[in-house]
C-alpha atoms as a PDB file:
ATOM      1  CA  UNK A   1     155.647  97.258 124.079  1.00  0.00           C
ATOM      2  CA  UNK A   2     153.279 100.445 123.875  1.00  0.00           C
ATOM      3  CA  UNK A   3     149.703  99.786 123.198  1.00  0.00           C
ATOM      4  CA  UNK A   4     148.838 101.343 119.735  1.00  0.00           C
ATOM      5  CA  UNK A   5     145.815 103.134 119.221  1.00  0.00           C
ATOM      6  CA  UNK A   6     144.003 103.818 115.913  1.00  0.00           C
ATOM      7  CA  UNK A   7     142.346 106.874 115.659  1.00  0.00           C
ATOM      8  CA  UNK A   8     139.618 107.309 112.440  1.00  0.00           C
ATOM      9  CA  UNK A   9     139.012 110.655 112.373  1.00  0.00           C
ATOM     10  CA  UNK A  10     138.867 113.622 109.650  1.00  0.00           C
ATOM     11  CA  UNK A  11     138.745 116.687 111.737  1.00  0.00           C
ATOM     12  CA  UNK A  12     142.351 117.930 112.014  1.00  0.00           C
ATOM     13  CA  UNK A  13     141.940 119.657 115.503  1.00  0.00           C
ATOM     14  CA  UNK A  14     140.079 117.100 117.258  1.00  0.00           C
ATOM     15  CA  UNK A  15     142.590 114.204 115.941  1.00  0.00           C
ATOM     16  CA  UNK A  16     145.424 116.380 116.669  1.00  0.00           C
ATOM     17  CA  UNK A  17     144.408 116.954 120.091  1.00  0.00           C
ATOM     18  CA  UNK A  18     143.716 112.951 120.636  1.00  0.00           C
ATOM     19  CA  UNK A  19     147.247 111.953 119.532  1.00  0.00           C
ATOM     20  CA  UNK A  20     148.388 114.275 121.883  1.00  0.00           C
ATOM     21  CA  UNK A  21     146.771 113.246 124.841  1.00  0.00           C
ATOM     22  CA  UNK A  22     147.183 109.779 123.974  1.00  0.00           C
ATOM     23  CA  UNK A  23     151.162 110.366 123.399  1.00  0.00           C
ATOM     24  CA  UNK A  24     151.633 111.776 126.772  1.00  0.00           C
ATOM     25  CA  UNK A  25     150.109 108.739 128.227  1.00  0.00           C
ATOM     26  CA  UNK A  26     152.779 106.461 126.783  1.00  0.00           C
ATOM     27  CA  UNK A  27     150.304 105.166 123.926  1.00  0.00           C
ATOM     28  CA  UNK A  28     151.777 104.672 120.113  1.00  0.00           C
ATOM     29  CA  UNK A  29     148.987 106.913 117.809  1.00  0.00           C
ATOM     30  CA  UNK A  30     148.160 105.840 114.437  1.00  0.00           C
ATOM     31  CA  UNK A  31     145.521 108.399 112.518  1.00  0.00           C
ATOM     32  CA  UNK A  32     143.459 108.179 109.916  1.00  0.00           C
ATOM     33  CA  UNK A  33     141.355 110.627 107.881  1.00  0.00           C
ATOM     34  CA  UNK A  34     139.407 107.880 105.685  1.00  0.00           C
ATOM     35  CA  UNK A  35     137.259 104.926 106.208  1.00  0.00           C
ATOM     36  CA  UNK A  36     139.085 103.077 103.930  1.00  0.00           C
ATOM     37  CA  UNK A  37     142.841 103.833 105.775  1.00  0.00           C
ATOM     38  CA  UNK A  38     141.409 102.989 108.756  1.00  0.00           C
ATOM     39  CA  UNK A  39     140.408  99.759 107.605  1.00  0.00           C
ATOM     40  CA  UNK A  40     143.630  98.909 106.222  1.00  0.00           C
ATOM     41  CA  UNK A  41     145.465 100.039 109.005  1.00  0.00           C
ATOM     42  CA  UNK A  42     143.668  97.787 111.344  1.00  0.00           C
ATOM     43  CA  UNK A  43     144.202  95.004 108.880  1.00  0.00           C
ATOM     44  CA  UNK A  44     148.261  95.876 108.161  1.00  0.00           C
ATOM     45  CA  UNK A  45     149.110  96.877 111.754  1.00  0.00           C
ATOM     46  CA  UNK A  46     149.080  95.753 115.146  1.00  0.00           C
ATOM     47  CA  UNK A  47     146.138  98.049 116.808  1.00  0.00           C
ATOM     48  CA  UNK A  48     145.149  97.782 120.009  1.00  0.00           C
ATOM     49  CA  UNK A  49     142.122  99.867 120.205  1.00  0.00           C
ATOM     50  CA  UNK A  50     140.572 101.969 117.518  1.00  0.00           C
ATOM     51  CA  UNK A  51     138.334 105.573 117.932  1.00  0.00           C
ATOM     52  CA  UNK A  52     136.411 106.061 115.497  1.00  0.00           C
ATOM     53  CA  UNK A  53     134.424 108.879 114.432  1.00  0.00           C
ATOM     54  CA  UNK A  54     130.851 108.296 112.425  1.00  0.00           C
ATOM     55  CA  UNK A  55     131.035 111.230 109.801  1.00  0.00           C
ATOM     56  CA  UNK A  56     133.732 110.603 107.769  1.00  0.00           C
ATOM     57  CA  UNK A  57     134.387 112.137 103.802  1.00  0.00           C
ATOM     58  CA  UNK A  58     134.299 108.643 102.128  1.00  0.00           C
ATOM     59  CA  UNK A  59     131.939 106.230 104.220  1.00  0.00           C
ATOM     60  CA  UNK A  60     129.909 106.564 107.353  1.00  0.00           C
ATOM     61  CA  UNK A  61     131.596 105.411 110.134  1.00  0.00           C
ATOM     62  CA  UNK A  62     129.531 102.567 110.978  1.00  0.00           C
ATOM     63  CA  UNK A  63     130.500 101.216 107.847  1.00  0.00           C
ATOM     64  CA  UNK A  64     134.219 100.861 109.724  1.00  0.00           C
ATOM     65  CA  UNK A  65     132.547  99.477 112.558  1.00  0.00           C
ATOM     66  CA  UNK A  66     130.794  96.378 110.917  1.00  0.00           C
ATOM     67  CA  UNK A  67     133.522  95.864 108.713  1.00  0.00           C
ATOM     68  CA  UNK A  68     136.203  95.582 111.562  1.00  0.00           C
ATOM     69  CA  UNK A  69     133.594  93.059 113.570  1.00  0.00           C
ATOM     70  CA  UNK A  70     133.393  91.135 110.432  1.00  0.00           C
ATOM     71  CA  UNK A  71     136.639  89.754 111.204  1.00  0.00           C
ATOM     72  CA  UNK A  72     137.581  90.370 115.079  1.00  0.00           C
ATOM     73  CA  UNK A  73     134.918  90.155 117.843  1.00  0.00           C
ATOM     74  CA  UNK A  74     137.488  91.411 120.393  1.00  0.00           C
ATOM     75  CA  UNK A  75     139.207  94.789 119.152  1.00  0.00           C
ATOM     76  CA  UNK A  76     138.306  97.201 121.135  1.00  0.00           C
ATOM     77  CA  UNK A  77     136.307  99.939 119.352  1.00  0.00           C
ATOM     78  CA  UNK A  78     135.365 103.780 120.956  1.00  0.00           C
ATOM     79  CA  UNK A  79     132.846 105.505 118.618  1.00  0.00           C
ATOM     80  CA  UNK A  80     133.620 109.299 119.217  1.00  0.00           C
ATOM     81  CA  UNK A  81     130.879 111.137 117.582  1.00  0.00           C
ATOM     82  CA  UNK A  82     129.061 114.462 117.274  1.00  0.00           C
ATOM     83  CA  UNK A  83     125.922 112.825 116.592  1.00  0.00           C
ATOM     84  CA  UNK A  84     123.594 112.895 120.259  1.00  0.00           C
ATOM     85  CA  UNK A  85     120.743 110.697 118.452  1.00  0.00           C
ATOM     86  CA  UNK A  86     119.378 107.990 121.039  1.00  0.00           C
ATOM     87  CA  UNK A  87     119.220 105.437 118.173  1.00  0.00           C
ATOM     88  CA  UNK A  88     122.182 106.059 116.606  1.00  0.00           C
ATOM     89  CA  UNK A  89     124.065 105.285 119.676  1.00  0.00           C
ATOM     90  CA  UNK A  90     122.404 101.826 119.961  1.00  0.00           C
ATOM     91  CA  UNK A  91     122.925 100.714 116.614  1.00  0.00           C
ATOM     92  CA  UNK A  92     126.581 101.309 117.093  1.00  0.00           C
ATOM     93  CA  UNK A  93     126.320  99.501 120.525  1.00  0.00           C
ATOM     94  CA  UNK A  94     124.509  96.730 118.813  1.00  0.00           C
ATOM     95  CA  UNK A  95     126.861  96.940 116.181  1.00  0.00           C
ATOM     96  CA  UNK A  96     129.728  95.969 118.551  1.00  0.00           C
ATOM     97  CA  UNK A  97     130.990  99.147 119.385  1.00  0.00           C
ATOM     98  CA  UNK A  98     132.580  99.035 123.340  1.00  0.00           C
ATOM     99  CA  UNK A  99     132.123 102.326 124.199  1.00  0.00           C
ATOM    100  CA  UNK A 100     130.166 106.088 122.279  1.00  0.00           C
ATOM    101  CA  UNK A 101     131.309 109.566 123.825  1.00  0.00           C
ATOM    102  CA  UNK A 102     129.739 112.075 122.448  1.00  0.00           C
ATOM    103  CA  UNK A 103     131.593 115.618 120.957  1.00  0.00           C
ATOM    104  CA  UNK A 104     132.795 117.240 122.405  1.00  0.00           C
ATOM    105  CA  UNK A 105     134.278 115.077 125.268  1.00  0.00           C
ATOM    106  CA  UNK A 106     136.742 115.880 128.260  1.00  0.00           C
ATOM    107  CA  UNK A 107     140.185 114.111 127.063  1.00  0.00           C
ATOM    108  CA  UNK A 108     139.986 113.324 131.097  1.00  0.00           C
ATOM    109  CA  UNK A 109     136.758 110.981 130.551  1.00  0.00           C
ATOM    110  CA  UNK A 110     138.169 109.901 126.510  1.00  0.00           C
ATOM    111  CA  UNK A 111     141.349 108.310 128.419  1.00  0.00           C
ATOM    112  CA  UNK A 112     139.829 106.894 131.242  1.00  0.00           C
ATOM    113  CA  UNK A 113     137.240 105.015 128.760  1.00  0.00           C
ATOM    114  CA  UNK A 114     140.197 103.928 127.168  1.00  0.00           C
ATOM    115  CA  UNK A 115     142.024 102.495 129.627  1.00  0.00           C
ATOM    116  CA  UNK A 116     138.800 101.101 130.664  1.00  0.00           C
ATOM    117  CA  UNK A 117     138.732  99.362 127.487  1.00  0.00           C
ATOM    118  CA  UNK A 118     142.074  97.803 127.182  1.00  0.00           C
ATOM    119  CA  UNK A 119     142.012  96.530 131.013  1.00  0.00           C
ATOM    120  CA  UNK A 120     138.813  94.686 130.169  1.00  0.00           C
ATOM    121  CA  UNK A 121     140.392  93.238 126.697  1.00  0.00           C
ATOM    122  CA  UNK A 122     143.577  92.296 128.555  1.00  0.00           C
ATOM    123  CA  UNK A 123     141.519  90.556 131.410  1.00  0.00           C
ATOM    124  CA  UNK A 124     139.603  88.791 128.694  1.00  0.00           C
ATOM    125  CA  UNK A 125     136.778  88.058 131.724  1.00  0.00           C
ATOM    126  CA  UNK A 126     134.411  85.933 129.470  1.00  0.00           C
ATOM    127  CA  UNK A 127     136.879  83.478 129.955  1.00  0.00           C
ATOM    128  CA  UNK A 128     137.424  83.513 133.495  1.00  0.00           C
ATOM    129  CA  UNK A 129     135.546  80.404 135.541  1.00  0.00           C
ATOM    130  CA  UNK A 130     135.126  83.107 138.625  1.00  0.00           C
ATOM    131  CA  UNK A 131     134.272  86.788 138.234  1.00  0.00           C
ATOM    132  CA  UNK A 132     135.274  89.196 141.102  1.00  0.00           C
ATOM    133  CA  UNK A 133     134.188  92.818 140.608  1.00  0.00           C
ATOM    134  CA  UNK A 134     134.173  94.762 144.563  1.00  0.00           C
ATOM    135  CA  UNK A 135     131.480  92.729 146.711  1.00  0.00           C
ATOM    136  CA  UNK A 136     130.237  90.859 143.970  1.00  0.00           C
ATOM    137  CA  UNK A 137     131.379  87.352 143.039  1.00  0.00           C
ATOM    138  CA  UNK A 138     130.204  85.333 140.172  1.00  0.00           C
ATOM    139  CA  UNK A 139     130.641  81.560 139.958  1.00  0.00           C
ATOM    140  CA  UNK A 140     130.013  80.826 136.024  1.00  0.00           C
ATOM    141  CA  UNK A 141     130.754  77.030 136.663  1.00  0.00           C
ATOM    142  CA  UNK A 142     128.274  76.795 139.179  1.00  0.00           C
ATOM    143  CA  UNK A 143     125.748  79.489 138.621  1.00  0.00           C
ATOM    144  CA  UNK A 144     125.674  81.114 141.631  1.00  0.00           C
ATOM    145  CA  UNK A 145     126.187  84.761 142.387  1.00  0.00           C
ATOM    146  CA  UNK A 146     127.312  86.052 146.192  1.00  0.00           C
ATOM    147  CA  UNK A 147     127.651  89.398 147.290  1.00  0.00           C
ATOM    148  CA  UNK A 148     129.873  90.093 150.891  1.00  0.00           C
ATOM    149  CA  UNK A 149     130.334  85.990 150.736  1.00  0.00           C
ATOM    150  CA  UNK A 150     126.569  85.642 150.857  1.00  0.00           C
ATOM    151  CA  UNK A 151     124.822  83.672 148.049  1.00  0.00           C
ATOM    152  CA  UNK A 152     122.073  86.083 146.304  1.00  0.00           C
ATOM    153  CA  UNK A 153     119.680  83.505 144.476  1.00  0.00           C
ATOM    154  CA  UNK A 154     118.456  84.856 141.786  1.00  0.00           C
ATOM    155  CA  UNK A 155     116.046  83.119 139.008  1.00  0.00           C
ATOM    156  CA  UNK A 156     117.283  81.467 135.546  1.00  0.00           C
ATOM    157  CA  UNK A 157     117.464  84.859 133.483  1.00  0.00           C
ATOM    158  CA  UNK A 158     118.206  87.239 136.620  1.00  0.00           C
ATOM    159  CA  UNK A 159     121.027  84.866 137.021  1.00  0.00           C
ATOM    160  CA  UNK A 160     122.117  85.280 132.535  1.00  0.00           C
ATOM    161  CA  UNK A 161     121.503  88.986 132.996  1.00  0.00           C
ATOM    162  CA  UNK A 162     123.775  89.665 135.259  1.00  0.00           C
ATOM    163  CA  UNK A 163     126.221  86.916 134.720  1.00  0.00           C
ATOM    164  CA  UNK A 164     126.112  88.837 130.737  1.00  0.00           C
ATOM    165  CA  UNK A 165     126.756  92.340 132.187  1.00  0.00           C
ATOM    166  CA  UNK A 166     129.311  90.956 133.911  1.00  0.00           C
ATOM    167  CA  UNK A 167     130.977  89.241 130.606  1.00  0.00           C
ATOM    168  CA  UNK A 168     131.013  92.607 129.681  1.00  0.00           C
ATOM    169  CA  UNK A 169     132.392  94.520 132.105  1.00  0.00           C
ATOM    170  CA  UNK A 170     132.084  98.434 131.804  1.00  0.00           C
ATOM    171  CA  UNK A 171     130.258  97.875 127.882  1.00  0.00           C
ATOM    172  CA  UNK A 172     126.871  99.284 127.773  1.00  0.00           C
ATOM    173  CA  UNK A 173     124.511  96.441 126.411  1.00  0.00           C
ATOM    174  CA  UNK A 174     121.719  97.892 124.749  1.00  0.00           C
ATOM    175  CA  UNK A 175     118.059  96.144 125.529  1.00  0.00           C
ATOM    176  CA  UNK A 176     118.003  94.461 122.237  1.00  0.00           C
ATOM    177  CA  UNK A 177     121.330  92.873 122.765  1.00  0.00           C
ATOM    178  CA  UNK A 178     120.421  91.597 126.380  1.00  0.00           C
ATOM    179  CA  UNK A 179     117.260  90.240 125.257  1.00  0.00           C
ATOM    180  CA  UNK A 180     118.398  88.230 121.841  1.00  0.00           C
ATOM    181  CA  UNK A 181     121.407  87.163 124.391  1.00  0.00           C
ATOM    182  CA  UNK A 182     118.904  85.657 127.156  1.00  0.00           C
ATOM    183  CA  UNK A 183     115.989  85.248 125.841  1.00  0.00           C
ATOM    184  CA  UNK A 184     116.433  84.810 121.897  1.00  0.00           C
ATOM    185  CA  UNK A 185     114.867  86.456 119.134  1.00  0.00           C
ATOM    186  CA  UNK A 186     111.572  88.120 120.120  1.00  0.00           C
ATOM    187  CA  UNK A 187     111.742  86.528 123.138  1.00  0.00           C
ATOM    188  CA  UNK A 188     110.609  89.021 125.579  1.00  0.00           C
ATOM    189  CA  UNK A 189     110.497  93.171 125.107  1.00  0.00           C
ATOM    190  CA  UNK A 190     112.139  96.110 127.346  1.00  0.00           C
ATOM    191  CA  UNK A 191     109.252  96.298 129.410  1.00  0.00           C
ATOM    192  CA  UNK A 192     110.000  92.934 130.739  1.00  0.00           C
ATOM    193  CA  UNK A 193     113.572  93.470 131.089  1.00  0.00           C
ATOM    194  CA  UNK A 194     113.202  96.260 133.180  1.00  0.00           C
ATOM    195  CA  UNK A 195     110.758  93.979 135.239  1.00  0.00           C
ATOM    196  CA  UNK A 196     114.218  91.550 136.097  1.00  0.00           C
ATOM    197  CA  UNK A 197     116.594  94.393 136.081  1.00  0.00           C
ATOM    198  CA  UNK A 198     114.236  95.549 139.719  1.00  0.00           C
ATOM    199  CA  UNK A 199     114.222  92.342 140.803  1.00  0.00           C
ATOM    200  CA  UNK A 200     118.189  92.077 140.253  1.00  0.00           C
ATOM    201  CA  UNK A 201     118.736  95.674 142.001  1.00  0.00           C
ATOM    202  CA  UNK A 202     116.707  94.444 145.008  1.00  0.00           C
ATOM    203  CA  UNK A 203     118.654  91.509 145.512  1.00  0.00           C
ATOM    204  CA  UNK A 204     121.928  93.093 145.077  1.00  0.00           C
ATOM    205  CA  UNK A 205     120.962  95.312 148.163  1.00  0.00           C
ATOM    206  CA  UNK A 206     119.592  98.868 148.611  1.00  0.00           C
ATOM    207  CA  UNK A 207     123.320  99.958 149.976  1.00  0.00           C
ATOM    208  CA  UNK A 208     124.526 103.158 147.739  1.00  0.00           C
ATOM    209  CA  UNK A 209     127.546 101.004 146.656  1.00  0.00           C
ATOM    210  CA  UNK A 210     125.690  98.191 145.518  1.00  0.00           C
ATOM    211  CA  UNK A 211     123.175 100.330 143.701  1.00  0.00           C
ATOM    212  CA  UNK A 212     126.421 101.728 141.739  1.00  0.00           C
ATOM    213  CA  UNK A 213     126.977  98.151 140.612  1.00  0.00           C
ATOM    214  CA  UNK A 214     124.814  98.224 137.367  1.00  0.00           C
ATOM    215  CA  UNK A 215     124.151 101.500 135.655  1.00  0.00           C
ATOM    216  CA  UNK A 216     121.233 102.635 133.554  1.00  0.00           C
ATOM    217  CA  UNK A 217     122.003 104.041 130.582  1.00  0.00           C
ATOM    218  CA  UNK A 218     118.404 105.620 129.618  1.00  0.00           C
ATOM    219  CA  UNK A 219     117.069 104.676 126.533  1.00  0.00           C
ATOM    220  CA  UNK A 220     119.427 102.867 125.531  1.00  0.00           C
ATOM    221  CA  UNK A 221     120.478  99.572 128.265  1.00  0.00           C
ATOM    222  CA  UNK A 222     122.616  99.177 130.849  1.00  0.00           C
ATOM    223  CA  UNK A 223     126.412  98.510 132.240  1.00  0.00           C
ATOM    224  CA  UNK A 224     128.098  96.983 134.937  1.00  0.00           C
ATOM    225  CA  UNK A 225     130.499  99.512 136.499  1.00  0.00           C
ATOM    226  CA  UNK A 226     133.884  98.452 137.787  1.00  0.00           C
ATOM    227  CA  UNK A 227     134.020  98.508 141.370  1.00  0.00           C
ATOM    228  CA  UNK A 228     137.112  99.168 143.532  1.00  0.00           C
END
């Protein structure tokens, strides 16, 4: 069966132009102009990814977002946007979004970050008891983390920082979501996180590959790239 994707979006051109790229991959297209239709349609059909575009006629887009996480944690959403505001993109992030591209995008880097997407929902790793991403090897039943068969050991929250990037594979977390994950509630601040994230990075190796492992997204958190 062809994955379905949903796309939310009011510009004619720009959805156009999705649904065409999309259909040459093999992908079924629903669109949708309105918040409201593309809230139904997720709710009426079978969708296996939604894009979703902020500035829509009869709600703001984020509107769609929290709505759609209010009753399924695992759809994946892309927020396609024109809006290049720092903060915006981390409340979507922290909203539950799994990916933001910013207008106007390369349909190249759109269906890549799609398939990205779906591979990650279909591999479902949060459920997985071992983690395997290139060099790196996570043991979630035993807490330990080896890279090239050698054991790194890392401390109690280097070893929940990583071990949530990886839960997450190829999702930029945003610093507020790491830190409410790991540490709770005003439990420590960005400054502090960055401290960890160093001492991660210099365990996982100065070696170019390794250093691609986990990505910085500045200003706004980081990701754990998927490694051949």
């Amino acid at each position: 069966m062809m994955e379905k994707i949903l796309i939310v979006e009011d510009d004619k051109a720009i959805a156009n132009l999705m649904r065409i790229a999309f259909a040459q991959e093999g992908y079924a297209v629903v669109a949708a102009s309105l918040a409201r239709e593309g809230i139904d349609d997720v709710v009426k059909d079978l969708i296996d990814l939604v894009i979703l575009d902020l500035g829509l006629p009869d709600a703001d887009g984020k509107s769609v977002l929290e709505t759609i996480r209010s009753f399924s944690s695992s759809l994946p959403i892309i927020v396609v946007s024109a809006r290049t505001d720092e903060e915006e993109k981390v409340r979507c992030l922290d909203s539950g979004a799994n990916d933001y591209i910013e207008k106007p995008f390369s349909t190249k880097e759109l269906l890549a970050r799609v398939r990205a997407c779906l591979r990650n929902a279909k591999n479902d790793d949060k459920a997985a008891t071992v983690f395997v991403n290139g060099a790196l090897k996570i043991d979630f039943a035993a807490h330990s983390v080896f890279m090239e068969g050698k054991e790194i050991h890392l401390t109690n929250y280097e070893y929940k920082i990583i071990a949530l990037l990886a839960q997450n594979l190829g999702k930029t977390l945003t610093h507020n979501f790491i830190i409410s994950k790991v540490w709770g509630e005003g439990g420590n601040d960005s400054n502090g996180l960055r401290v960890f994230m160093a001492g991660i990075r210099k365990k996982i190796g100065d070696d170019p590959i390794r250093q691609e492992l986990i990505r910085t997204d500045i200003g706004v958190g980081y990701r754990m790239n998927k490694l051949n």
